[in-house]
PDB file of N, CA and C in Angstrom:
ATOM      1  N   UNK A   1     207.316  95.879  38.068  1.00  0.00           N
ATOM      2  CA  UNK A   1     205.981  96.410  38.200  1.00  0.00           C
ATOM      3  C   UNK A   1     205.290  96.260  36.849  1.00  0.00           C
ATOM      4  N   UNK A   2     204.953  97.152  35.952  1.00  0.00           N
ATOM      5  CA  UNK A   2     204.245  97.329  35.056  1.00  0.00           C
ATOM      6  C   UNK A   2     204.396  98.316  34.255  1.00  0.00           C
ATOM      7  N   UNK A   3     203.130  98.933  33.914  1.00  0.00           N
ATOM      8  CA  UNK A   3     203.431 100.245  32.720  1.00  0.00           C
ATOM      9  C   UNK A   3     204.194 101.696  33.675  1.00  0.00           C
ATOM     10  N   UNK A   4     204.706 102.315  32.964  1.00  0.00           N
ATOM     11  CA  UNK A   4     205.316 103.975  33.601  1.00  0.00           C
ATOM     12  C   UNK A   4     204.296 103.980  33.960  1.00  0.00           C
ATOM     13  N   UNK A   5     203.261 104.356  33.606  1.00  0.00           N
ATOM     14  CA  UNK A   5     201.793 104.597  34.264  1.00  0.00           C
ATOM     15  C   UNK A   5     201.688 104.500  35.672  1.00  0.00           C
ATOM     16  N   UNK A   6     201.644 102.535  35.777  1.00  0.00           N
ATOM     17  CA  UNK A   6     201.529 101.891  37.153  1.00  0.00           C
ATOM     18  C   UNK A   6     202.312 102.748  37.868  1.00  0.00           C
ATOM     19  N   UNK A   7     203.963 102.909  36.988  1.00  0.00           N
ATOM     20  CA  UNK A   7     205.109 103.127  38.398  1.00  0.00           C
ATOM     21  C   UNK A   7     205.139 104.306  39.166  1.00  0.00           C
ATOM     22  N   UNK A   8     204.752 105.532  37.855  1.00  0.00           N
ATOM     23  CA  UNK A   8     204.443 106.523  38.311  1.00  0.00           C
ATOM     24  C   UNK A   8     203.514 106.872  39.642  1.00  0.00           C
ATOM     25  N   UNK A   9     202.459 105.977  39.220  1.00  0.00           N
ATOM     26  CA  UNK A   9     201.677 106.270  39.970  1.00  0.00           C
ATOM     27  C   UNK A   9     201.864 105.462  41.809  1.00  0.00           C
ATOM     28  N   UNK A  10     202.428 104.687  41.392  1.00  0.00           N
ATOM     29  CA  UNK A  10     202.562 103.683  42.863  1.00  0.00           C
ATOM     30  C   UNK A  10     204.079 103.825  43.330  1.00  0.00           C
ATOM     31  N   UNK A  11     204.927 104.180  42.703  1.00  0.00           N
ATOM     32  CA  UNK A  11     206.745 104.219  43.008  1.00  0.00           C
ATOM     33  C   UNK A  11     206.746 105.500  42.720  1.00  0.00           C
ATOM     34  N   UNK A  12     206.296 106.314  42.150  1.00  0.00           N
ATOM     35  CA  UNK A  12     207.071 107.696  41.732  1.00  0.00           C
ATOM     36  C   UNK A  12     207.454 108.017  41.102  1.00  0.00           C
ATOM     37  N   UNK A  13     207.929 106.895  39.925  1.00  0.00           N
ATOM     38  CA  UNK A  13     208.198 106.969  38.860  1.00  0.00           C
ATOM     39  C   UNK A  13     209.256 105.936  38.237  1.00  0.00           C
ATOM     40  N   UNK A  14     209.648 105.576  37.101  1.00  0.00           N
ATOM     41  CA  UNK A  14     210.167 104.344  36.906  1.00  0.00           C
ATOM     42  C   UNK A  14     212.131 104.472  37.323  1.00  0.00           C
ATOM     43  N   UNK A  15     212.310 103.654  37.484  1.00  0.00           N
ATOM     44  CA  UNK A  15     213.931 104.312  38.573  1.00  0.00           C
ATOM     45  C   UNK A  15     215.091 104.154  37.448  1.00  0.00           C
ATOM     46  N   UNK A  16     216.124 104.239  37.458  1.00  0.00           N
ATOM     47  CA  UNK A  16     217.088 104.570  36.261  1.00  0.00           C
ATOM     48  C   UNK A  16     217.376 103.309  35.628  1.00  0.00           C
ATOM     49  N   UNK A  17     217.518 102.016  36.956  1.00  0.00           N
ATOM     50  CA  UNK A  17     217.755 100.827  36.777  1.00  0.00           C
ATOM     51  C   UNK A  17     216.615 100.151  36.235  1.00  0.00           C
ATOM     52  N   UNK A  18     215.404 100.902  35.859  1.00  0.00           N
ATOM     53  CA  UNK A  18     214.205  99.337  35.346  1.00  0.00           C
ATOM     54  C   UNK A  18     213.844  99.805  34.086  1.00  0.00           C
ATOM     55  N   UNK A  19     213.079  99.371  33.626  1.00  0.00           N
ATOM     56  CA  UNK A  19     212.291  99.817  32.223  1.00  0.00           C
ATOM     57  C   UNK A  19     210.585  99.060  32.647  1.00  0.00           C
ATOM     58  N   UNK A  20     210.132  99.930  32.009  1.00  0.00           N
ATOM     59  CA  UNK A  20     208.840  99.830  32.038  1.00  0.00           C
ATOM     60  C   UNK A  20     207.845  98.146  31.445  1.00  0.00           C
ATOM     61  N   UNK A  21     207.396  97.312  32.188  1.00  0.00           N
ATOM     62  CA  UNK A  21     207.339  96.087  31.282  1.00  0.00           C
ATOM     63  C   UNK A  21     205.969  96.015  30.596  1.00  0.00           C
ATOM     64  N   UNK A  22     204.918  97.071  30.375  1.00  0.00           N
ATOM     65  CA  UNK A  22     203.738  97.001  29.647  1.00  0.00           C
ATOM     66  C   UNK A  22     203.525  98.845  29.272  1.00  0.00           C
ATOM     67  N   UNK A  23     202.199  98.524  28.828  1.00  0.00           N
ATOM     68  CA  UNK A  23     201.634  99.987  28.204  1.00  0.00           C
ATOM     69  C   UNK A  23     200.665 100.040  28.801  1.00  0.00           C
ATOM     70  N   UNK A  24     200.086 101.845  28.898  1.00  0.00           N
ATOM     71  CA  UNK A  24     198.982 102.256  29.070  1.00  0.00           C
ATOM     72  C   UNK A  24     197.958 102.806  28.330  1.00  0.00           C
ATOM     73  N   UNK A  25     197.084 102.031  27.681  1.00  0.00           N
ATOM     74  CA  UNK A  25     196.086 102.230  26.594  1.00  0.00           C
ATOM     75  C   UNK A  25     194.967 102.485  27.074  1.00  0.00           C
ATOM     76  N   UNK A  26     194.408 103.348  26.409  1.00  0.00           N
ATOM     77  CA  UNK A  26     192.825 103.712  26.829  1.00  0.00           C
ATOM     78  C   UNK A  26     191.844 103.216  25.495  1.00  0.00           C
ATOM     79  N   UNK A  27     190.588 102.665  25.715  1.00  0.00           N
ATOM     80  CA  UNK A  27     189.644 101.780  24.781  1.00  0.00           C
ATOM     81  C   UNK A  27     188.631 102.397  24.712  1.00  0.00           C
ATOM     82  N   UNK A  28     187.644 102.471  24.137  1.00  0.00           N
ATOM     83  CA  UNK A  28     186.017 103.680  24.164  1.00  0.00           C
ATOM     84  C   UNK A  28     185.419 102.429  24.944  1.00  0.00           C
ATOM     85  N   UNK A  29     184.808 102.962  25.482  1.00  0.00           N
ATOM     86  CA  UNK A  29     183.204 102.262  26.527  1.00  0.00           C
ATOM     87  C   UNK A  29     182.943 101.226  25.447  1.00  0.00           C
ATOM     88  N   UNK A  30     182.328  99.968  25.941  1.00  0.00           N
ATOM     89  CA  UNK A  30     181.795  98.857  24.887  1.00  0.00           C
ATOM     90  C   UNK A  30     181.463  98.380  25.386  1.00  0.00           C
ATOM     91  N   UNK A  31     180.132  99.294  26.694  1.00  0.00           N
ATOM     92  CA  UNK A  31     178.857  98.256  27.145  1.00  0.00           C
ATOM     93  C   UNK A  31     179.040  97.871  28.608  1.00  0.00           C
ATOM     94  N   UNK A  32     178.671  97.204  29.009  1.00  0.00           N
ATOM     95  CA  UNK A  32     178.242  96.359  30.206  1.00  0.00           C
ATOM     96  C   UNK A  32     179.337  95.053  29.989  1.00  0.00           C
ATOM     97  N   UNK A  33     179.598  94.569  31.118  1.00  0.00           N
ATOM     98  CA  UNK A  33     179.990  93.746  31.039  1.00  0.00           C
ATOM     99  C   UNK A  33     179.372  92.600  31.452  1.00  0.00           C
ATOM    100  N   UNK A  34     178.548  92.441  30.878  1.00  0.00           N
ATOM    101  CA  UNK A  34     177.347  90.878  30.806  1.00  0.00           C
ATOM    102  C   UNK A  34     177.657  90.366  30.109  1.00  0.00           C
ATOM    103  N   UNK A  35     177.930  90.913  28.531  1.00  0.00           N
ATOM    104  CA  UNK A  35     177.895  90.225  27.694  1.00  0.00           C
ATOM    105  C   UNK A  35     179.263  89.190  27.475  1.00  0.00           C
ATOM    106  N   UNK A  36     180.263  90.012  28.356  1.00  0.00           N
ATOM    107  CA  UNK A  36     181.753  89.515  28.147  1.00  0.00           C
ATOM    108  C   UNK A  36     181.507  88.052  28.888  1.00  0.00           C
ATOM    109  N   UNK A  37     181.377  88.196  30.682  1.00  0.00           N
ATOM    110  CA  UNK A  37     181.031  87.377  31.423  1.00  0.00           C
ATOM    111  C   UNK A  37     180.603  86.347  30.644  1.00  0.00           C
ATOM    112  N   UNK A  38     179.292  86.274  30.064  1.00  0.00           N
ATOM    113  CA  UNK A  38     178.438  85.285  29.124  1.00  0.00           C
ATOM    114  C   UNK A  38     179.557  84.604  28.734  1.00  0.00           C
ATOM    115  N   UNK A  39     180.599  85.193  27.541  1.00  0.00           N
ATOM    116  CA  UNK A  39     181.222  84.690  27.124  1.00  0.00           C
ATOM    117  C   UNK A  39     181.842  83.572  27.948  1.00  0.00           C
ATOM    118  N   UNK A  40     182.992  84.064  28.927  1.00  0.00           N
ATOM    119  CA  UNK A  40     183.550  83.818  29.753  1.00  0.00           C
ATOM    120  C   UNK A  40     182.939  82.418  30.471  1.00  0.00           C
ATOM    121  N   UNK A  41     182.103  82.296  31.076  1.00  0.00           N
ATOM    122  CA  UNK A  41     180.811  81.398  31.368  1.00  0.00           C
ATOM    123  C   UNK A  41     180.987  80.419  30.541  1.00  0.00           C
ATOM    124  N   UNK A  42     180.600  80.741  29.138  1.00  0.00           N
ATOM    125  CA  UNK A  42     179.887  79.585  28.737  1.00  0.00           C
ATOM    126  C   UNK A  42     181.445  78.638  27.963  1.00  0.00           C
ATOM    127  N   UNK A  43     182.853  79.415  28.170  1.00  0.00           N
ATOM    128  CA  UNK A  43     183.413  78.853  27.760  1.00  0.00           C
ATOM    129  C   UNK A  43     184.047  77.804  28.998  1.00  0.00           C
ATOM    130  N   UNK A  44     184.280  78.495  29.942  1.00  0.00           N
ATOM    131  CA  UNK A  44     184.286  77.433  31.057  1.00  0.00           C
ATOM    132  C   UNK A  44     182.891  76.531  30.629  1.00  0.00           C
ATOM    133  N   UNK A  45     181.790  76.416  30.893  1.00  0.00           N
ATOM    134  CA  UNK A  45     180.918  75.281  30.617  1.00  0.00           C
ATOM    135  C   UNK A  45     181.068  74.046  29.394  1.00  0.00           C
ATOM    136  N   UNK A  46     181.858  75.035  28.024  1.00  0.00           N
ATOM    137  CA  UNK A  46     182.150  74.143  27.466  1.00  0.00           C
ATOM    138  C   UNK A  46     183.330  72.897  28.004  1.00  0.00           C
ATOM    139  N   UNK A  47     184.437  73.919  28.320  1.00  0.00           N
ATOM    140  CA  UNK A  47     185.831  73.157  28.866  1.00  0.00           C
ATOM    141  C   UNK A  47     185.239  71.747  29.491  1.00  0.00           C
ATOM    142  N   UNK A  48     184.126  72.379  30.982  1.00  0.00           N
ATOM    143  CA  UNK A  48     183.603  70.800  31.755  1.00  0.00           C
ATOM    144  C   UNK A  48     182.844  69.591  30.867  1.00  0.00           C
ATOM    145  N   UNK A  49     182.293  70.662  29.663  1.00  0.00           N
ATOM    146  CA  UNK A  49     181.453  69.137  28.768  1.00  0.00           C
ATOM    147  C   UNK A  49     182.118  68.537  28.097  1.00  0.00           C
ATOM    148  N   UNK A  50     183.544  69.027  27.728  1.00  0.00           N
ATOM    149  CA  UNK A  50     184.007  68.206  26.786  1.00  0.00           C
ATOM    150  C   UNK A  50     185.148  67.175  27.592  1.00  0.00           C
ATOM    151  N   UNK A  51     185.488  67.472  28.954  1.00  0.00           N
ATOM    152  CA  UNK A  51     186.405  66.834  29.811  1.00  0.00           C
ATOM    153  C   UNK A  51     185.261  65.847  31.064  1.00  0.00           C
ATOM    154  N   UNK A  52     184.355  65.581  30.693  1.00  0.00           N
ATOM    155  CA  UNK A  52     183.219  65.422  31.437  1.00  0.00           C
ATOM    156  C   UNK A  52     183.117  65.596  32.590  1.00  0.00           C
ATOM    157  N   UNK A  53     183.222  67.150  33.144  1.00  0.00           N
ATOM    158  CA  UNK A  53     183.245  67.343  34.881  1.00  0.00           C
ATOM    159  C   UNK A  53     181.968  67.991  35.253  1.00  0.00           C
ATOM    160  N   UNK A  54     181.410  67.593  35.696  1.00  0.00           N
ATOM    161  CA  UNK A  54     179.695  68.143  36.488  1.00  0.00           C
ATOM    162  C   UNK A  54     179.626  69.205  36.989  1.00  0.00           C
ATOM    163  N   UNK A  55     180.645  69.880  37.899  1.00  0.00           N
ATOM    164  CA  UNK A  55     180.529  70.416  38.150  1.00  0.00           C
ATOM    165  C   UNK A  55     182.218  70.989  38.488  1.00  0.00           C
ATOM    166  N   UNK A  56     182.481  72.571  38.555  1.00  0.00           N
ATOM    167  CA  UNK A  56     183.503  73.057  38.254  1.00  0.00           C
ATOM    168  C   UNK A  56     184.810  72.893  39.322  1.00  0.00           C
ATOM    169  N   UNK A  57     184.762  72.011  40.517  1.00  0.00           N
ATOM    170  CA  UNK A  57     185.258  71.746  41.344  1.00  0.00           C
ATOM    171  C   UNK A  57     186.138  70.459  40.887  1.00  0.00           C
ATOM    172  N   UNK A  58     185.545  69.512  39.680  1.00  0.00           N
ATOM    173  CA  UNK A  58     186.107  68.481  39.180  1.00  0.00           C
ATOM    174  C   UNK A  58     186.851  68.516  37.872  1.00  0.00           C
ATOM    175  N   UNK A  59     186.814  70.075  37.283  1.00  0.00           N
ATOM    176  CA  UNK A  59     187.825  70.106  36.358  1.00  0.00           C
ATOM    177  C   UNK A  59     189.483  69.930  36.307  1.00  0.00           C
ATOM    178  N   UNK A  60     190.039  69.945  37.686  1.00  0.00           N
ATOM    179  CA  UNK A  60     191.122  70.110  38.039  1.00  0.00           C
ATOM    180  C   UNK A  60     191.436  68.095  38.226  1.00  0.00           C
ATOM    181  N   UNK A  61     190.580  67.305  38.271  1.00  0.00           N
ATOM    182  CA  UNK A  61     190.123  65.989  38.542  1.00  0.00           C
ATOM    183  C   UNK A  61     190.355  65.495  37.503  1.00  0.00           C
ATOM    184  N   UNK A  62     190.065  65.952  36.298  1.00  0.00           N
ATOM    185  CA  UNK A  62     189.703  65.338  34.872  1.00  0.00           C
ATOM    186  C   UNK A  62     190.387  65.680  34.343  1.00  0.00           C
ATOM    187  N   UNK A  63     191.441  66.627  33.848  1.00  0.00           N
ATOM    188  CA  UNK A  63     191.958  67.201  33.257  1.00  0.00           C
ATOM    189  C   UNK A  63     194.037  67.272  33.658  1.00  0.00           C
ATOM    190  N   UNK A  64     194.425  67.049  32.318  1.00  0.00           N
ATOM    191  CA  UNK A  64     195.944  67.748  33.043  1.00  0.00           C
ATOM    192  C   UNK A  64     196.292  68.878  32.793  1.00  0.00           C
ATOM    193  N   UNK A  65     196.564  69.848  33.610  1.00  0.00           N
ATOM    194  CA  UNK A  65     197.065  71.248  33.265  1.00  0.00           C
ATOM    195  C   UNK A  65     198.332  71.398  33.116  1.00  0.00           C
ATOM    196  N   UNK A  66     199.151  71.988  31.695  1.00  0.00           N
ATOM    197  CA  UNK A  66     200.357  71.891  32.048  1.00  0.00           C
ATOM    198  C   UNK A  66     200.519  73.910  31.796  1.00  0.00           C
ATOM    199  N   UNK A  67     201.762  73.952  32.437  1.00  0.00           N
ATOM    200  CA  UNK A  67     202.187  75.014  32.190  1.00  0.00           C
ATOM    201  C   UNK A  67     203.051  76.045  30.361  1.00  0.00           C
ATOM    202  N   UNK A  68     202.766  76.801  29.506  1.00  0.00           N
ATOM    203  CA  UNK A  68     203.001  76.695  28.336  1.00  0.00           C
ATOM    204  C   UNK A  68     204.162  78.257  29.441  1.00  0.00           C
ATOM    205  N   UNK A  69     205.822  78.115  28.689  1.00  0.00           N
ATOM    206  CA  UNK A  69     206.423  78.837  28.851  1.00  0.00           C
ATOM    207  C   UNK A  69     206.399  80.003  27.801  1.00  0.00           C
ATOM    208  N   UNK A  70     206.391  79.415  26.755  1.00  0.00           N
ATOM    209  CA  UNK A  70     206.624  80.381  25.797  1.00  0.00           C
ATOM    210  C   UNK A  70     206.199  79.553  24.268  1.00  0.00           C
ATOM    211  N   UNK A  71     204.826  80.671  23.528  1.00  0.00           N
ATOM    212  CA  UNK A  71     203.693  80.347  22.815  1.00  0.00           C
ATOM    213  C   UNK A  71     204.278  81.058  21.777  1.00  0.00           C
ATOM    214  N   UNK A  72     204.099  79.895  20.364  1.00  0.00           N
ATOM    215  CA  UNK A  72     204.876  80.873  19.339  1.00  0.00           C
ATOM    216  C   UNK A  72     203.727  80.300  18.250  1.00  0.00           C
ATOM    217  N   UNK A  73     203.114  81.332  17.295  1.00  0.00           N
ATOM    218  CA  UNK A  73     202.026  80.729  16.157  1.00  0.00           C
ATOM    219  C   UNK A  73     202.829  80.892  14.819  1.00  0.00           C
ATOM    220  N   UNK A  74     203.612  80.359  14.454  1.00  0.00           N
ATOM    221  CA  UNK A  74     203.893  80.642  13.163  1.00  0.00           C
ATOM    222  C   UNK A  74     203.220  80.292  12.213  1.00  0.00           C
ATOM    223  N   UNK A  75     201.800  79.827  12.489  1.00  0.00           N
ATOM    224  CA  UNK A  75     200.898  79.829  11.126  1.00  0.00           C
ATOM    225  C   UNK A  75     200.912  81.695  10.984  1.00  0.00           C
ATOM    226  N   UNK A  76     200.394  81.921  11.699  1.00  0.00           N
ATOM    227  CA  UNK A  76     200.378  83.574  10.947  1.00  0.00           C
ATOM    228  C   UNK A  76     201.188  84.215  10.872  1.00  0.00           C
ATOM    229  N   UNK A  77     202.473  83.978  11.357  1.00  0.00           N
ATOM    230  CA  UNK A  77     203.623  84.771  11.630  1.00  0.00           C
ATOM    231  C   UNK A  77     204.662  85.327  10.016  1.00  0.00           C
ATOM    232  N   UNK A  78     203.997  84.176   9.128  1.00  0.00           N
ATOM    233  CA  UNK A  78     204.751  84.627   7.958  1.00  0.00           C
ATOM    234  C   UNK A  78     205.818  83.178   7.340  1.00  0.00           C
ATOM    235  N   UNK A  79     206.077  82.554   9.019  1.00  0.00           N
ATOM    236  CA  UNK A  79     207.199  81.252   8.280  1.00  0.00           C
ATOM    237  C   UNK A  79     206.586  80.096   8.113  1.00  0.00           C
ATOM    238  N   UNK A  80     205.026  80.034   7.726  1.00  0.00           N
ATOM    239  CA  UNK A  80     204.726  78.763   7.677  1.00  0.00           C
ATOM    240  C   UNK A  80     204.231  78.505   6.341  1.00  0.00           C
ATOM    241  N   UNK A  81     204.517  77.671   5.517  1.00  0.00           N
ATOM    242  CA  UNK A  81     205.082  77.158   4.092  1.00  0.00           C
ATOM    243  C   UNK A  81     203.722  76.209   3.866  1.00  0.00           C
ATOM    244  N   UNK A  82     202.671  76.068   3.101  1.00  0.00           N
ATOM    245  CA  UNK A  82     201.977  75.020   2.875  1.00  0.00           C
ATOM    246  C   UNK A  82     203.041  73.915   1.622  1.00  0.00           C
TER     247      UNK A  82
END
């Protein structure tokens, strides 16, 4: 499932055999969500201009999607050496 939160709330509570696989955080209000969307939007719009798809039905056309299992940045992580 998800956070104790989720389990609690949907199972009853988390069972002896699982552990909990996220958290439950609370954030202050920050608006409407227009502005996020926008974001969201215009970065899909970029994705189609730079893969040249017209319209968003042909990104899957133009493009290869691969699957990333497991994402590691060691530029910031501390082990990356100039």
């Amino acid at each position: 499932m998800s956070s104790a939160t989720a389990m609690d709330k949907h199972s009853g509570g988390v069972a002896e055999y699982r552990a909990s696989e996220g958290k439950c955080v609370s954030i202050p209000y920050r608006g409407s969500v227009d502005g996020t969307l926008r974001d969201i939007l215009g970065g899909v719009r970029s994705a189609c201009t730079y893969v040249g798809a017209a319209r968003l039905k042909e990104l899957s056309r133009r493009t290869t999607f691969i699957r990333v299992m497991e994402q590691e940045n060691i530029v910031y992580g501390g082990d990356w050496k100039q």
